[in-house]
C-alpha atoms as a PDB file:
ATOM      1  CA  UNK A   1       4.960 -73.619 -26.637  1.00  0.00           C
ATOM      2  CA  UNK A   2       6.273 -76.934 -25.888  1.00  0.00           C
ATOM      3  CA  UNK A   3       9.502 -76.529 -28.062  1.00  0.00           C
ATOM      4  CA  UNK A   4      10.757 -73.861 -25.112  1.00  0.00           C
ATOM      5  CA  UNK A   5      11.619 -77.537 -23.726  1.00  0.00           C
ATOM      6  CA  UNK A   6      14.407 -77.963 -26.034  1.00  0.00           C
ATOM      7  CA  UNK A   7      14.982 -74.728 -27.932  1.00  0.00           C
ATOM      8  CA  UNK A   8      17.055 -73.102 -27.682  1.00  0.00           C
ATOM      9  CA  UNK A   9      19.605 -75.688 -27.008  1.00  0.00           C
ATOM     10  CA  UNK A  10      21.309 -75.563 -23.044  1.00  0.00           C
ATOM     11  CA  UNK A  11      24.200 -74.703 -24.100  1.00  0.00           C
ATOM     12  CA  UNK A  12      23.184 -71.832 -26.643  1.00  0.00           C
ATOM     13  CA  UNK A  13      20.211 -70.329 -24.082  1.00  0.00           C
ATOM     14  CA  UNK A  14      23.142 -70.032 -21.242  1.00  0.00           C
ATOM     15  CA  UNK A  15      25.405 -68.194 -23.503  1.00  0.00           C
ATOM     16  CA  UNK A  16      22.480 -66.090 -24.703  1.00  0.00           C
ATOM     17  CA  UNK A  17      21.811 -65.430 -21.120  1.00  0.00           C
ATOM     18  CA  UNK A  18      25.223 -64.972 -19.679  1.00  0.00           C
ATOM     19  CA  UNK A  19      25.772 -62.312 -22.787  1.00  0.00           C
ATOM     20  CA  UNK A  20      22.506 -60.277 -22.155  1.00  0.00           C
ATOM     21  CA  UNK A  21      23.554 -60.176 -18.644  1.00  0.00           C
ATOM     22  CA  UNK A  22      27.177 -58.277 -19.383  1.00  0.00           C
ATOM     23  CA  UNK A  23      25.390 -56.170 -21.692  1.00  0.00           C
ATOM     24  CA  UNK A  24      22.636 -55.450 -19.061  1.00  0.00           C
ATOM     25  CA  UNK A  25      25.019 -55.237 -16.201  1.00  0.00           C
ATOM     26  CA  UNK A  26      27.090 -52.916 -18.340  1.00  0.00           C
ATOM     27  CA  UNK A  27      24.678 -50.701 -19.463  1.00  0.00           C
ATOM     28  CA  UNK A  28      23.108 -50.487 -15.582  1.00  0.00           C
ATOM     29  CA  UNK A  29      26.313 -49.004 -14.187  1.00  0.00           C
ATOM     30  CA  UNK A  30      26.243 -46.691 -17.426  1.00  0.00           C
ATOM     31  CA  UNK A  31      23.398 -45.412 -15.898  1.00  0.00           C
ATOM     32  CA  UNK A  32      24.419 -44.980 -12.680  1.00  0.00           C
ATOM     33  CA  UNK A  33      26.800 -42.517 -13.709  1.00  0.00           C
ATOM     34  CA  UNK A  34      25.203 -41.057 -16.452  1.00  0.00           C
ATOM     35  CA  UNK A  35      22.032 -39.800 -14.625  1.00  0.00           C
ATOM     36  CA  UNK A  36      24.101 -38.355 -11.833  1.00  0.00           C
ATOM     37  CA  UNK A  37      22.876 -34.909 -13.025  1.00  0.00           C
ATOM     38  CA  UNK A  38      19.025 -35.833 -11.964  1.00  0.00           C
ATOM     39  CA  UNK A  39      18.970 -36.335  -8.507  1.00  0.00           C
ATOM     40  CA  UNK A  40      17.179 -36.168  -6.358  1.00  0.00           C
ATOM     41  CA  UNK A  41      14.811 -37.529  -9.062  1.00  0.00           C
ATOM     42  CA  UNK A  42      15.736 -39.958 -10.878  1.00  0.00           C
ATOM     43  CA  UNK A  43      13.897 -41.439 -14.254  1.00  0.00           C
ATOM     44  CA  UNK A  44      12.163 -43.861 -12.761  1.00  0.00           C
ATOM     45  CA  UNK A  45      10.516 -40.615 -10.831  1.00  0.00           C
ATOM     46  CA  UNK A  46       9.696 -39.187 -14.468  1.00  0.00           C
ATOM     47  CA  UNK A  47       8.352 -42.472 -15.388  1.00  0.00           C
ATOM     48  CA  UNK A  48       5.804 -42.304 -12.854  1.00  0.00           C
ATOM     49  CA  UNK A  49       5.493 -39.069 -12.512  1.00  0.00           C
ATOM     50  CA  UNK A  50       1.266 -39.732 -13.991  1.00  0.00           C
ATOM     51  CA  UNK A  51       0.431 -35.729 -13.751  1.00  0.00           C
ATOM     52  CA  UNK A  52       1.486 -32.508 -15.535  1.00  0.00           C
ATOM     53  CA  UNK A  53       1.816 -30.902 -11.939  1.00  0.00           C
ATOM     54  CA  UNK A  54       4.272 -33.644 -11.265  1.00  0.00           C
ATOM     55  CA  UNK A  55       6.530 -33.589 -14.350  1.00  0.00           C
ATOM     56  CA  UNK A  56       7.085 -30.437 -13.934  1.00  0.00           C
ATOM     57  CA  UNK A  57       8.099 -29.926 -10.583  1.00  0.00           C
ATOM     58  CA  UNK A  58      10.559 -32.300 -11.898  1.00  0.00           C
ATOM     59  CA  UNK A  59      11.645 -30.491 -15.196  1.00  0.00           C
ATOM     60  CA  UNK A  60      12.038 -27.881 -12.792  1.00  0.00           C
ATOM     61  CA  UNK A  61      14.528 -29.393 -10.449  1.00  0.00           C
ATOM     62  CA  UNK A  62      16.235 -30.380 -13.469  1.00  0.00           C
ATOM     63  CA  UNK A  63      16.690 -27.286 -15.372  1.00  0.00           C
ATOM     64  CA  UNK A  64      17.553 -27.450 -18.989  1.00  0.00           C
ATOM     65  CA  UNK A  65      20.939 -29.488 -18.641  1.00  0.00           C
ATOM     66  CA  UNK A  66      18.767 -32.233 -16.366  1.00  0.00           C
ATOM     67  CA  UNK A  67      16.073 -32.330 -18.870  1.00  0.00           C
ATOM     68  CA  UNK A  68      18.823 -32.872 -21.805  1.00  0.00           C
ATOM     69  CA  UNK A  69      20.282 -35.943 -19.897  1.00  0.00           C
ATOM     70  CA  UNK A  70      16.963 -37.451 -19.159  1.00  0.00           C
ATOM     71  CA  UNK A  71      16.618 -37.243 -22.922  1.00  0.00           C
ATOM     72  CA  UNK A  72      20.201 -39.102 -23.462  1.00  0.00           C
ATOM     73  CA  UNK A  73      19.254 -41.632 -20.674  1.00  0.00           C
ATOM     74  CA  UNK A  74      15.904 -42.550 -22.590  1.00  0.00           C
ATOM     75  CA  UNK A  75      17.797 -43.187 -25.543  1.00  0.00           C
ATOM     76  CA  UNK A  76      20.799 -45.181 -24.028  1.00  0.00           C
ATOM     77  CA  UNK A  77      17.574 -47.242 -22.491  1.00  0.00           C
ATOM     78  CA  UNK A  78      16.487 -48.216 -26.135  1.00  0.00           C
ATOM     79  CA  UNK A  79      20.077 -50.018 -25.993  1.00  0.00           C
ATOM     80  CA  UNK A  80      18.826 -51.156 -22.363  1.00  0.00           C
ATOM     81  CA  UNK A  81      15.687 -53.313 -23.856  1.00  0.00           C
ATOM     82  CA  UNK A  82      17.298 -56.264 -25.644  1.00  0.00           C
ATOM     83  CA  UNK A  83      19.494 -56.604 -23.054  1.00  0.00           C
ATOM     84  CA  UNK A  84      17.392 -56.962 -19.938  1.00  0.00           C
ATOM     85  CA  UNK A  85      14.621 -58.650 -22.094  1.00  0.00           C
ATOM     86  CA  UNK A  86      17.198 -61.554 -23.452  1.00  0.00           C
ATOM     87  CA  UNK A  87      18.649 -61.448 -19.838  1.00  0.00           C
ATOM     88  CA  UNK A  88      14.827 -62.208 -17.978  1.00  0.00           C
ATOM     89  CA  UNK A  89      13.574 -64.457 -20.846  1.00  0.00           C
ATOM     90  CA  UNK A  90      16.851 -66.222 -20.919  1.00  0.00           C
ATOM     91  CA  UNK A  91      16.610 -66.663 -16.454  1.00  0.00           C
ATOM     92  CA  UNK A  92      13.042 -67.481 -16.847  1.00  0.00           C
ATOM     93  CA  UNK A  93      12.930 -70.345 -19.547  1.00  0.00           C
ATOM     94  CA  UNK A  94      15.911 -71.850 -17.684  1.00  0.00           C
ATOM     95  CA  UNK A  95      13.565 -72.080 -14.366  1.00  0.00           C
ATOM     96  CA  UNK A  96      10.739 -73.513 -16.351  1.00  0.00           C
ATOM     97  CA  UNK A  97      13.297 -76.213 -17.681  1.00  0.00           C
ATOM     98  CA  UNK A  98      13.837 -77.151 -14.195  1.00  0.00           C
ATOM     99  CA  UNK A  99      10.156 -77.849 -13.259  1.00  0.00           C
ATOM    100  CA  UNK A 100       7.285 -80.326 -14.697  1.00  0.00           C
ATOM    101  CA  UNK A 101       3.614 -80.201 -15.478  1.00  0.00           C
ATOM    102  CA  UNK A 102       1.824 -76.881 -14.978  1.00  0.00           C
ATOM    103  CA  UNK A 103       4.416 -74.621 -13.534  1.00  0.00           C
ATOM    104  CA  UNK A 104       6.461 -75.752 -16.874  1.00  0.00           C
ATOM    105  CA  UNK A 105       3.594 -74.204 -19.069  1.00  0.00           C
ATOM    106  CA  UNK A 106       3.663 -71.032 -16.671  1.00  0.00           C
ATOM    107  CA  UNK A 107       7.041 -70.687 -17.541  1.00  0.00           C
ATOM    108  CA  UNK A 108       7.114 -71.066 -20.999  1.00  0.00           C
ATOM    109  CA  UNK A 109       4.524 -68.736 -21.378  1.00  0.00           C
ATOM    110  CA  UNK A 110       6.491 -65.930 -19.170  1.00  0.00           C
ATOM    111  CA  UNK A 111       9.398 -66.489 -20.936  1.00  0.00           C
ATOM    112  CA  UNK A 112       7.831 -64.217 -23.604  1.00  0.00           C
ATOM    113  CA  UNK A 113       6.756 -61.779 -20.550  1.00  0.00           C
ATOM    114  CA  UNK A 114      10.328 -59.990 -20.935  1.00  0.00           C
ATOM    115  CA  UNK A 115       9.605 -58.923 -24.531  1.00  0.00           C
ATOM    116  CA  UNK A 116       6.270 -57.636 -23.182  1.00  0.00           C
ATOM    117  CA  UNK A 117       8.109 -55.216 -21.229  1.00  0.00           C
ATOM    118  CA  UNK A 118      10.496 -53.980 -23.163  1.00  0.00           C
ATOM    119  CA  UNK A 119       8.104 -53.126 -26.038  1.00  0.00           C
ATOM    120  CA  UNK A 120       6.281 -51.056 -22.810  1.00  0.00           C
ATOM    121  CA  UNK A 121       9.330 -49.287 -22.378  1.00  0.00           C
ATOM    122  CA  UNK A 122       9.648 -48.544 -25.619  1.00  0.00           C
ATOM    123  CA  UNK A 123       6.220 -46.694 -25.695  1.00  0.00           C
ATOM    124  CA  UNK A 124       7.298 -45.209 -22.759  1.00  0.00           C
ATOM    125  CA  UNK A 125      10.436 -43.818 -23.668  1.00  0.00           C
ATOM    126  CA  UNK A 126       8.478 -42.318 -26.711  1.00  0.00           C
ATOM    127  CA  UNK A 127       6.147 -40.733 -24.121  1.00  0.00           C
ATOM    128  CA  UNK A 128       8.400 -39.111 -22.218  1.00  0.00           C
ATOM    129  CA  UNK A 129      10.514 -37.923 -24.481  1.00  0.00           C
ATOM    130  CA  UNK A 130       7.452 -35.978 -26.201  1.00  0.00           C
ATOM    131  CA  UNK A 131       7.281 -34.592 -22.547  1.00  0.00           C
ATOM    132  CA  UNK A 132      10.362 -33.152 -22.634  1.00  0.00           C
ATOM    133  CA  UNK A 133       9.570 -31.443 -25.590  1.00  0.00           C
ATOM    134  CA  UNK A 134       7.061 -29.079 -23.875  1.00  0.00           C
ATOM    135  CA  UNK A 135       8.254 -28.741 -20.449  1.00  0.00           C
ATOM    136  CA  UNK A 136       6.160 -25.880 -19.690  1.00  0.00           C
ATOM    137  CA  UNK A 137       2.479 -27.719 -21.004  1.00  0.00           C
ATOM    138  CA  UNK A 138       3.665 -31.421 -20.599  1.00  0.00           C
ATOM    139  CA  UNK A 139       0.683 -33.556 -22.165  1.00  0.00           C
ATOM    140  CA  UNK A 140      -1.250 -34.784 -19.693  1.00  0.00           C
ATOM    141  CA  UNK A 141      -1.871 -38.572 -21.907  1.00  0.00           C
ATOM    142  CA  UNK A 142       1.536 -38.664 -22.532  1.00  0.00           C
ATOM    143  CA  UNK A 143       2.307 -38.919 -18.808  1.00  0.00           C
ATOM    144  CA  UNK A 144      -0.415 -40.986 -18.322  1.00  0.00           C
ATOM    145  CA  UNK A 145       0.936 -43.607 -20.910  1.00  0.00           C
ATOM    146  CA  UNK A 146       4.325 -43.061 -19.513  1.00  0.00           C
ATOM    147  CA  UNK A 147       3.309 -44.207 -16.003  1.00  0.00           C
ATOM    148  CA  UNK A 148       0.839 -47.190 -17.213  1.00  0.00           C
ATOM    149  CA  UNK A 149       3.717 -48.693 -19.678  1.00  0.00           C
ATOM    150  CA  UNK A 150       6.090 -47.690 -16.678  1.00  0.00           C
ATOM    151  CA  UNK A 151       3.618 -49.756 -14.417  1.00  0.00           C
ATOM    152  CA  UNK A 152       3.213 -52.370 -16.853  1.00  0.00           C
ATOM    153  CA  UNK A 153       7.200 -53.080 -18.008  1.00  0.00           C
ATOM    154  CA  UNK A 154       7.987 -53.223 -13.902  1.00  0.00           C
ATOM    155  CA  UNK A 155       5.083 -55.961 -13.211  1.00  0.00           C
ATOM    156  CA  UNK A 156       6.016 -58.100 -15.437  1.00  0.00           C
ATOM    157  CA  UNK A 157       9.769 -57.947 -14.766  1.00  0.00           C
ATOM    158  CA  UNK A 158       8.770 -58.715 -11.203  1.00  0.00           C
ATOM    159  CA  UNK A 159       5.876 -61.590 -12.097  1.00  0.00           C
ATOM    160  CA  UNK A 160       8.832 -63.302 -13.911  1.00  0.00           C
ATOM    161  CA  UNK A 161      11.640 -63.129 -10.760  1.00  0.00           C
ATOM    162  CA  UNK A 162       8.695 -64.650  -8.603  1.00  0.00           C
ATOM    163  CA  UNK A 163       8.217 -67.059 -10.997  1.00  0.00           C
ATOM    164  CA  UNK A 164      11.896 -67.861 -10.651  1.00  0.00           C
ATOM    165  CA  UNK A 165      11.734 -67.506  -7.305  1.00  0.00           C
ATOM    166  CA  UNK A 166       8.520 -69.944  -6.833  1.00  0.00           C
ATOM    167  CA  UNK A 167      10.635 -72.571  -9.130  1.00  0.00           C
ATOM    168  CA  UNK A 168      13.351 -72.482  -7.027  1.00  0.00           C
ATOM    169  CA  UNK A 169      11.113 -72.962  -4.223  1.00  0.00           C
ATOM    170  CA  UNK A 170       9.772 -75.708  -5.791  1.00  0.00           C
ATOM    171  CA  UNK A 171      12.930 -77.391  -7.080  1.00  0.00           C
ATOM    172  CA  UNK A 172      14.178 -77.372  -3.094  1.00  0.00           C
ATOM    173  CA  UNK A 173      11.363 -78.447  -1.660  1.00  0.00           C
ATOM    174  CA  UNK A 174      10.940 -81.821  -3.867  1.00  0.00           C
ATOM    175  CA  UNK A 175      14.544 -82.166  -4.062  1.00  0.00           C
ATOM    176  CA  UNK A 176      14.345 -82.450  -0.094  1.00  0.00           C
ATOM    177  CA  UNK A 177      11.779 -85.723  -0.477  1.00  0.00           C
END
């Protein structure tokens, strides 16, 4: 765990990092336009959408054309995962560089938090796109692995920006002694 310390080298993790973030920026606004078509749900709503009832009031707002670009948008998201997951890791183990001791270990250890999530997504995406199979008898475990790999991929996402967050923190407050 201790080789996070010096690998990858500075220089290569901030170019890893700066790259994942184009390509997650990028793919972001991709989204933004792309999924137009499902408001006023969006797939974060399917994603937690947990019952049958649910899903398909949404399917419903959505119609067939809605349905067919929530399909596209889960598989432009399976582009998303690398991205955001080299982008987080990458933030992360440069935050745990910056501290010492315990909150070092912390880090190191989140840095592989990223990769957690994105292989949640994944299952996700897999869920939900067997949902939109069956629209009219969406499976009832499917949604309810949707919504706990939903739940899952946005805690640890969020664990690792307080991290960052706390680091920061940290770095400003014994800077100031």
């Amino acid at each position: 765990m201790h080789r996070l310390a010096e690998f990858p080298t500075p220089k290569t993790l901030r170019l890893v990092t700066a790259v994942a973030f184009l390509f997650t920026a990028a793919i972001f606004f991709v989204f933004r336009v792309h999924d137009r078509p499902l408001r006023p749900y969006d797939i974060v709503a399917f994603e937690l959408a947990w019952t049958p009832q649910k899903a398909e009031t949404i399917m419903g707002v959505w119609g067939e054309a809605g349905s067919q670009t929530a399909r596209e948008s889960l598989f432009i998201d399976f582009g998303y995962l690398p991205a955001y997951s080299f982008f987080f890791a990458g933030l992360t183990l440069m935050a745990a560089r910056a501290v010492t001791a315990r909150l070092q270990t912390l880090g190191f250890v989140l840095t592989f938090a990223p990769f957690g999530s994105a292989a949640s997504d994944a299952i996700e995406n897999f869920a939900l796109l067997s949902v939109l199979r069956t629209p009219t008898n969406p499976s009832a475990f499917a949604l309810t692995l949707a919504g706990v790999c939903a739940t899952l991929k946005f805690s640890l996402l969020v664990i690792c920006l307080l991290y960052m967050l706390g680091a920061f923190i940290y770095r400003r407050v014994r800077g100031a002694r």
